[in-house]
Protein backbone atom coordinates (compact mmCIF):
# COMPACT_ATOMS: atom_id res chain seq x y z
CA UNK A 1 69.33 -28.52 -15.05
CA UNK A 2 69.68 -32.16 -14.42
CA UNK A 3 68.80 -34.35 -11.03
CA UNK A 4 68.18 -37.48 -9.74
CA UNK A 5 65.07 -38.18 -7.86
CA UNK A 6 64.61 -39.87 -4.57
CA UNK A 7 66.67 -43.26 -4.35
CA UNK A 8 63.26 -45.37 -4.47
CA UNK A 9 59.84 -44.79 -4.19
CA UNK A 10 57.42 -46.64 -2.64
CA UNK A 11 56.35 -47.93 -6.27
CA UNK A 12 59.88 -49.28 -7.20
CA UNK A 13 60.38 -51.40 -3.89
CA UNK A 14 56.70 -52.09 -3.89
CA UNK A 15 56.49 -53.47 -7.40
CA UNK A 16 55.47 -57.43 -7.32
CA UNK A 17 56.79 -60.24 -9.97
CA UNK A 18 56.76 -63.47 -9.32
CA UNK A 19 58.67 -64.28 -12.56
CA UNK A 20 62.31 -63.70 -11.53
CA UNK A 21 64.44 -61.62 -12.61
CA UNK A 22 67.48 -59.74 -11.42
CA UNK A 23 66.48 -56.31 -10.57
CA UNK A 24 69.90 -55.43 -8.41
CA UNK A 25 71.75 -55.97 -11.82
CA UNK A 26 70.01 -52.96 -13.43
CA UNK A 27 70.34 -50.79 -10.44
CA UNK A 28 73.11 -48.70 -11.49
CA UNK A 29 71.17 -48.70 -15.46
CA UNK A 30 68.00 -47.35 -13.90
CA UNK A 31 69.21 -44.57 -11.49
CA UNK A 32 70.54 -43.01 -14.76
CA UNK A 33 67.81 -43.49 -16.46
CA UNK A 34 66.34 -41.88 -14.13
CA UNK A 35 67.51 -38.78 -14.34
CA UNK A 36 64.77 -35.44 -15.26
CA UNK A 37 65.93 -33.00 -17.47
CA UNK A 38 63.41 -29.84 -16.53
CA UNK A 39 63.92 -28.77 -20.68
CA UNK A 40 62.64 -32.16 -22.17
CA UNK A 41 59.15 -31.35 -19.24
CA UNK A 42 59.14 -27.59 -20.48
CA UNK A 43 59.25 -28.49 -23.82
CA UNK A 44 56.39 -31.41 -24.23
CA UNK A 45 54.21 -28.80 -22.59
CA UNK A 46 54.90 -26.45 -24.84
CA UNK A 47 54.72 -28.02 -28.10
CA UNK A 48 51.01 -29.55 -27.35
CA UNK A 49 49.59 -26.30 -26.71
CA UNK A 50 51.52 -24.97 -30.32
CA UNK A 51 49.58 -27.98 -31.85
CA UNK A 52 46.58 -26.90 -30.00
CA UNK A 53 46.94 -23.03 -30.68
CA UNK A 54 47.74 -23.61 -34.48
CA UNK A 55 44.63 -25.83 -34.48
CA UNK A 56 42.55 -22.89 -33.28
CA UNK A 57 43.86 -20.53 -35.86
CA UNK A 58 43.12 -23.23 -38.42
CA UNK A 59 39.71 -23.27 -37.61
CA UNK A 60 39.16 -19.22 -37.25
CA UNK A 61 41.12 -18.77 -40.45
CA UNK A 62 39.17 -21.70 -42.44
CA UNK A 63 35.91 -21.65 -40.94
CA UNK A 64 34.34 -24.76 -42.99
CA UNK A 65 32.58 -27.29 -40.98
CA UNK A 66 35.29 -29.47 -42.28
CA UNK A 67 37.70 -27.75 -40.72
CA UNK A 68 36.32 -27.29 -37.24
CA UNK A 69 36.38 -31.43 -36.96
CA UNK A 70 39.87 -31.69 -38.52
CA UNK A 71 41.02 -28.99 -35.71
CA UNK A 72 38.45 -31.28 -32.94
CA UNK A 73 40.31 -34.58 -33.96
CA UNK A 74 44.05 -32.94 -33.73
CA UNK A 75 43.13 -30.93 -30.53
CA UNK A 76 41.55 -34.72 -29.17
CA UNK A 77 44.87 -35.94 -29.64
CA UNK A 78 47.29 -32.92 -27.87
CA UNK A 79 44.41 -33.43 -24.67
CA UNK A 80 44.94 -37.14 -25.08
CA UNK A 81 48.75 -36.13 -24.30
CA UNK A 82 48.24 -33.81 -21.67
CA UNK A 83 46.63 -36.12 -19.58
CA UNK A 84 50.23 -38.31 -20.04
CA UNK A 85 51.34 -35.64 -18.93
CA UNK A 86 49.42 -35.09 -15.61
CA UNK A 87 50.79 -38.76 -15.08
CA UNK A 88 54.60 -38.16 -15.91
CA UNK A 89 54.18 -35.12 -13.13
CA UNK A 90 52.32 -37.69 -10.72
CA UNK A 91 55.27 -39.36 -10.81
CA UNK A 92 57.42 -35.83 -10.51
CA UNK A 93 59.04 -36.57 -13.85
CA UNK A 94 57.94 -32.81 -15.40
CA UNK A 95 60.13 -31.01 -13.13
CA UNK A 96 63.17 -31.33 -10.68
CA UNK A 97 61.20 -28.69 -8.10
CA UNK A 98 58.42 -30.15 -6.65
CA UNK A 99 56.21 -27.15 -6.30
CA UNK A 100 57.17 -26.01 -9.88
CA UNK A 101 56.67 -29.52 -11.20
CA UNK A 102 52.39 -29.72 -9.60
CA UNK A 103 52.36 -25.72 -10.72
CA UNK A 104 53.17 -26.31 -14.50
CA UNK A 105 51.26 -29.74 -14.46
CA UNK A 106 48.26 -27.85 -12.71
CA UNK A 107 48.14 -25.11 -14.58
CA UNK A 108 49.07 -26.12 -18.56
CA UNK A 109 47.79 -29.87 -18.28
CA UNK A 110 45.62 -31.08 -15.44
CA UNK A 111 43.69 -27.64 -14.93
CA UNK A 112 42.19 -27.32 -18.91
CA UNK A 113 41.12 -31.13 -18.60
CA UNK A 114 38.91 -30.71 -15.67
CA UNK A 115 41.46 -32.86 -12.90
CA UNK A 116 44.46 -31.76 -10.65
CA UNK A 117 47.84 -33.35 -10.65
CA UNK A 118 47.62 -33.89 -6.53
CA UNK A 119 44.12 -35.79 -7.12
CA UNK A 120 45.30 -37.50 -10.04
CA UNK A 121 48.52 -38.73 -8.20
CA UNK A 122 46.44 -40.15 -5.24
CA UNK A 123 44.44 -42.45 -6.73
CA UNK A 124 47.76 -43.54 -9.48
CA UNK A 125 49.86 -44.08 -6.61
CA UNK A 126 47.55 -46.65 -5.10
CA UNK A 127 46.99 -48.02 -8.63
CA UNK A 128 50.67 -48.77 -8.82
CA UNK A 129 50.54 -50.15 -5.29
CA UNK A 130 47.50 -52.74 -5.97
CA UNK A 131 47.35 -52.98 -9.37
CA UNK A 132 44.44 -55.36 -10.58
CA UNK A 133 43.14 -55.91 -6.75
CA UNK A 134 39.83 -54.31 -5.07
CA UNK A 135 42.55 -52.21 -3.72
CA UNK A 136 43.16 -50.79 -6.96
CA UNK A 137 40.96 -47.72 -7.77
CA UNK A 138 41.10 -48.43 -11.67
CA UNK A 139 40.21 -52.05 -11.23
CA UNK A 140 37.49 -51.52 -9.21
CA UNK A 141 36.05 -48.66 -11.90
CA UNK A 142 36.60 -51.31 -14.25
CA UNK A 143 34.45 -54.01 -12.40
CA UNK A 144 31.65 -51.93 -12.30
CA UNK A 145 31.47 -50.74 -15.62
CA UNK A 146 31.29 -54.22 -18.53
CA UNK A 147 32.41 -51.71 -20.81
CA UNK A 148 36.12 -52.18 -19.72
CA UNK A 149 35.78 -55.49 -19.71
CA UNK A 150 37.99 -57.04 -22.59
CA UNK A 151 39.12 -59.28 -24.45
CA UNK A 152 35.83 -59.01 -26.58
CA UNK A 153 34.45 -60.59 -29.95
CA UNK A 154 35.58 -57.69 -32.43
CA UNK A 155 32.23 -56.49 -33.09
CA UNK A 156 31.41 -56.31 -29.30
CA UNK A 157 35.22 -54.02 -29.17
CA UNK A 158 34.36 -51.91 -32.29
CA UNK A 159 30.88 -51.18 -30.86
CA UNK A 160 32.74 -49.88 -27.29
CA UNK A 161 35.04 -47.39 -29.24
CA UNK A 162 31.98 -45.99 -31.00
CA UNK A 163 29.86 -45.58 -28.49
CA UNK A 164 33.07 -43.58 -26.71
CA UNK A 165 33.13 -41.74 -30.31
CA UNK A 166 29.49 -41.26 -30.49
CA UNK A 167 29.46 -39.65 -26.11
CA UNK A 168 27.42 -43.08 -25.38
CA UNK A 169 29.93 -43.58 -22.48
CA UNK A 170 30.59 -39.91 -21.82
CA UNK A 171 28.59 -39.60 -18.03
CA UNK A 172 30.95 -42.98 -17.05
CA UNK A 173 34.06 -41.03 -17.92
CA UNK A 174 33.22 -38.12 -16.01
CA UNK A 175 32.50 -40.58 -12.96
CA UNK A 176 36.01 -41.45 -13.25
CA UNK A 177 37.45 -38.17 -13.30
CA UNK A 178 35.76 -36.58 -10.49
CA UNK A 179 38.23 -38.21 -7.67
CA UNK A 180 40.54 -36.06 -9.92
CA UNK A 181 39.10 -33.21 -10.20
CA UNK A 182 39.22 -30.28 -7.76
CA UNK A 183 35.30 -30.58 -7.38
CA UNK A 184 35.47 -33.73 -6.37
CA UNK A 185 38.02 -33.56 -3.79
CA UNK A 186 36.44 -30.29 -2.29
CA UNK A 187 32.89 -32.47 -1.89
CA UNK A 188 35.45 -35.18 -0.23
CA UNK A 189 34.57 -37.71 -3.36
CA UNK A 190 38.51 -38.09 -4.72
CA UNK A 191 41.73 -37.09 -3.45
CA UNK A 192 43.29 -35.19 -0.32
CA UNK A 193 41.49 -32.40 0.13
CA UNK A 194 43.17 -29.42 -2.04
CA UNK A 195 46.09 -27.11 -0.45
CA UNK A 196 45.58 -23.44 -0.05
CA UNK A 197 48.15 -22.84 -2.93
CA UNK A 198 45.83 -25.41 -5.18
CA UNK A 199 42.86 -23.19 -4.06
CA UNK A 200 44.42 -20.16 -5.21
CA UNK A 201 45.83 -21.11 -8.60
CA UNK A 202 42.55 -23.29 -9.85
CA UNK A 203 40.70 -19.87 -8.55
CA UNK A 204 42.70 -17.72 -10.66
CA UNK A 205 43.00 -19.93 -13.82
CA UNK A 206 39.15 -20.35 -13.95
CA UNK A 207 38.82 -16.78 -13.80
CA UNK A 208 41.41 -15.98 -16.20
CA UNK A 209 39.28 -18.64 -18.73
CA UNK A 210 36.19 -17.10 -18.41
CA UNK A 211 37.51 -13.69 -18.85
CA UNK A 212 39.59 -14.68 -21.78
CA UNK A 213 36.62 -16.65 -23.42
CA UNK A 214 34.51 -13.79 -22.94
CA UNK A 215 36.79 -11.14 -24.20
CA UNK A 216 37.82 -12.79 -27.26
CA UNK A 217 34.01 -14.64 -27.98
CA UNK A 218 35.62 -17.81 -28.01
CA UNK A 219 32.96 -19.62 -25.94
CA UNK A 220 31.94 -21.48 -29.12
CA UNK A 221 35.26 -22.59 -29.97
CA UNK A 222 35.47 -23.57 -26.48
CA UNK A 223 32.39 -26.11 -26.85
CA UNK A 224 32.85 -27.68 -29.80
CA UNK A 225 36.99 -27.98 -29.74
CA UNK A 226 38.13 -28.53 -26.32
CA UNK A 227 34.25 -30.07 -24.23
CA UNK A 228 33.21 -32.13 -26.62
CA UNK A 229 35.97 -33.68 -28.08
CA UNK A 230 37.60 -34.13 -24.42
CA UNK A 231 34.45 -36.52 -23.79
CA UNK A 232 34.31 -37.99 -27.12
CA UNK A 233 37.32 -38.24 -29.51
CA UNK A 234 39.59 -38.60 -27.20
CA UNK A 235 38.00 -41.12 -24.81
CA UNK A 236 38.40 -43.43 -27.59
CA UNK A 237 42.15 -43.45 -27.64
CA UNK A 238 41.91 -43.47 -23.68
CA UNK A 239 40.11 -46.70 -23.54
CA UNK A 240 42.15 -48.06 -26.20
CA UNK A 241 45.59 -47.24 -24.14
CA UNK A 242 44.29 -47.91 -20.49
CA UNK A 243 42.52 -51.71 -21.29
CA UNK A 244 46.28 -52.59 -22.99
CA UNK A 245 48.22 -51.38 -20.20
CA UNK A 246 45.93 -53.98 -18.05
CA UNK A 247 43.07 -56.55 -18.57
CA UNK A 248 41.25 -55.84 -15.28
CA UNK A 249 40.94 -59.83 -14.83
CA UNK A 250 40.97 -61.01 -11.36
CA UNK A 251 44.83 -60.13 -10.74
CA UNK A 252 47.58 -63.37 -10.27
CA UNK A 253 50.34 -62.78 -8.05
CA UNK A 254 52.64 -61.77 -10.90
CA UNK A 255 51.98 -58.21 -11.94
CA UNK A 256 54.36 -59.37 -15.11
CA UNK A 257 51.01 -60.75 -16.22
CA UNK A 258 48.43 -57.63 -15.77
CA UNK A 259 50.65 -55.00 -17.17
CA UNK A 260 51.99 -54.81 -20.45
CA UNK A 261 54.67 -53.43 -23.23
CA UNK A 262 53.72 -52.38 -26.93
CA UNK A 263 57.38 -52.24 -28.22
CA UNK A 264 56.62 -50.55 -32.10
CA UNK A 265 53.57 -48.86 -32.03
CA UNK A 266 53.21 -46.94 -35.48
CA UNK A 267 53.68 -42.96 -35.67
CA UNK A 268 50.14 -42.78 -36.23
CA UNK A 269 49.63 -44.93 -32.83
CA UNK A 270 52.64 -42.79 -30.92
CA UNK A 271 49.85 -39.33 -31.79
CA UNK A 272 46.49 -40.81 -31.03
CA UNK A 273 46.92 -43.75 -28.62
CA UNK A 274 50.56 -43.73 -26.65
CA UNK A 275 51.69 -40.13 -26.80
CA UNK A 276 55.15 -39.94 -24.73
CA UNK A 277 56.05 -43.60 -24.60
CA UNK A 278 53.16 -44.79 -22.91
CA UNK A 279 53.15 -47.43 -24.31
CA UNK A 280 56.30 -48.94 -22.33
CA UNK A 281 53.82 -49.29 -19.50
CA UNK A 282 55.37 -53.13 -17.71
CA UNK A 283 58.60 -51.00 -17.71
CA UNK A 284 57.05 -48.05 -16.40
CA UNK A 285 55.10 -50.38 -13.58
CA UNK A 286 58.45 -52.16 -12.80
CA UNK A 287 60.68 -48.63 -12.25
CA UNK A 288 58.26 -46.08 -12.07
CA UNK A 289 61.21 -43.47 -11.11
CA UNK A 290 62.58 -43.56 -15.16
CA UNK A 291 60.79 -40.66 -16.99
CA UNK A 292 59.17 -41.52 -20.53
CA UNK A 293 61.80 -40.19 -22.69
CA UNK A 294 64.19 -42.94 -20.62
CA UNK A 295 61.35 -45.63 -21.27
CA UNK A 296 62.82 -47.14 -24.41
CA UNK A 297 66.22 -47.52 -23.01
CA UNK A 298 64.56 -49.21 -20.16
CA UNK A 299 62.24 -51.80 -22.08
CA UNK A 300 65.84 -53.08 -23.93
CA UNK A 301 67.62 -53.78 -20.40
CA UNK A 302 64.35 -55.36 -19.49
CA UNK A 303 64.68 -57.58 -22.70
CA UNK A 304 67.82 -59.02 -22.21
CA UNK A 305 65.75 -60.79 -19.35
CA UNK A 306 63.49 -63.41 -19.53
CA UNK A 307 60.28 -60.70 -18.28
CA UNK A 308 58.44 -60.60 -21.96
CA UNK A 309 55.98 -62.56 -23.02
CA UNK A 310 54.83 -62.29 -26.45
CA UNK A 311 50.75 -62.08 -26.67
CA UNK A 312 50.93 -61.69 -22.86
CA UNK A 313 52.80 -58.73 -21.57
CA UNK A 314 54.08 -57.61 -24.85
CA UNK A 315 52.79 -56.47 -28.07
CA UNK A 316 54.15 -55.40 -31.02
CA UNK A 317 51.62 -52.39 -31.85
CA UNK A 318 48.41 -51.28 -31.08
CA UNK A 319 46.16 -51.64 -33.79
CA UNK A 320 47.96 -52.99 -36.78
CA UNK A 321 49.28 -56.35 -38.33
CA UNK A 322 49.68 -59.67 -36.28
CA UNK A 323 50.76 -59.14 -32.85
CA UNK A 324 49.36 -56.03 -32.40
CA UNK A 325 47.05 -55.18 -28.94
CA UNK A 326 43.86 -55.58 -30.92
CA UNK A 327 44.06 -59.03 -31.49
CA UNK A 328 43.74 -59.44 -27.50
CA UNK A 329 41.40 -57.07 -27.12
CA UNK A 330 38.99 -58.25 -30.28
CA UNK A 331 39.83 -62.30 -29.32
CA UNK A 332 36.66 -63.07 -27.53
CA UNK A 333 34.93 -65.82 -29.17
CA UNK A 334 31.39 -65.17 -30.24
CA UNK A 335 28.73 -66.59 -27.71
């Protein structure tokens, strides 16, 4: 089943550029871009929890110490691409049906990393809205924490992503997630408070973990491949993707200039870093309505125009060879 979303959102005609371009001229490009498909949602849910599941089994069948951190490093990744998901059904991009679209988000993505799609949503909406202001929830994370604070001298970036490795940053990450979490927005710290319907199905799905952890003795497992790689492994490849998609610098007027593109990133980039086209985030920022598997089509409309900015607002990878992210975020000269 196929639909179109709402005409515009409150991102779209909200979205600020001060370097002109003709948006009307894609109009009739992005409403069919941005079209859901309610397969292409079922689908990316399903195959991270296969890569999760077969992960598991790896570990039970091996049982080597090696082992468990291979399956902690894969299963890092799939939780690194479940919270993309959580954002993709912010947007309503998993599903045409609202209610269906928070349900499978709550329940297969946001729920098993500790956050909830409606708390989640709150706080990305007004991200979108004020992006790199003091209105800006991430922003202002970012200005009390140095550790977000890049570019950096490469040492002083290379020290950052171990210490995420290594849990050094791990009580900082938390404080970010609690507005998300449905903790948090009970004790009034996050989001709207949660629904009855949220109440019941976060009630249900903790007790169906604890009695399926306890049945099956998988409380071990449960530690060492889903807690501590969550705060750990895959923080690393959070605060790789989230200080590319912006600087959090004091924000110009031209949001062209604190969000950004990485056009090739490398399969092994696409796993760990920018599962789901992530890393098309400008385009996402400038029509938040196209879902991520219409995010390519997007960025080459938005090329033909004069938006990118090589260095700037567009980079060619992530990590590898010369204009790649990491020569922004390692460029800091040494004091």
């Amino acid at each position: 089943m196929l639909a179109i979303p709402e005409p515009l959102s409150l991102d779209d005609s909200e979205a600020v550029t001060s370097r002109t371009f003709e948006r009307r001229s894609l109009t009739a490009a992005v409403r069919e871009l941005s079209v859901v498909a309610n397969a292409r949602g079922m689908w990316a849910v399903a195959r991270q929890w296969i890569i999760i599941g077969l992960s598991v089994a790896f570990t039970v069948q091996v049982d080597q110490w090696w082992a468990w951190l291979v399956a902690a490093v894969f299963i890092s990744t799939r939780q690194h691409a479940l919270l993309s998901l959580v954002h993709e059904a912010s947007h309503h991009h998993l599903l045409t049906n609202r209610f269906a679209n928070d349900f499978l988000a709550d329940v297969l993505c946001a729920f098993p990393m500790n956050i909830t799609t409606a708390g989640y949503r709150k706080e990305h909406a007004e991200h979108h809205r004020y992006v790199n202001t003091p209105k800006d929830p991430y922003w202002r994370t970012a200005q009390r924490d140095s550790a977000w604070i890049f570019p950096r001298t490469r040492w002083g970036a290379a020290s950052v992503l171990l210490g995420d490795m290594v849990g050094v940053f791990t009580l900082s990450h938390l404080k970010i997630m609690i507005p998300w979490s449905f903790t948090g927005r009970m004790m009034g710290k996050g989001g709207p408070p949660p629904s009855g319907a949220e109440k019941v199905r976060y009630t249900l799905w903790m007790l169906g973990l604890v009695a399926f952890l306890t049945l099956t003795g998988g409380w071990l497992h449960y530690l060492l491949l889903w807690s501590v790689p969550s705060l750990t492994l895959m923080m690393v490849a959070f605060r790789i993707r989230a200080v590319v998609e912006h600087p959090f610098t004091p924000a110009t007027p031209d949001e062209t200039h604190e969000t950004r593109d990485v056009e090739s990133p490398t399969w092994f980039e696409r796993f760990f870093i920018a599962p789901f086209n992530a890393g098309y985030h400008l385009s996402h920022h400038l029509f938040p309505s196209v879902p991520y598997y219409h995010l390519p089509e997007l960025h080459a409309q938005l090329k033909k125009t004069s938006l990118f900015r090589s260095g700037e607002n567009h980079f060619r990878t992530y990590l590898s060879g010369e204009g790649s992210a990491w020569t922004f975020m390692a460029s800091a000269e040494k004091k």
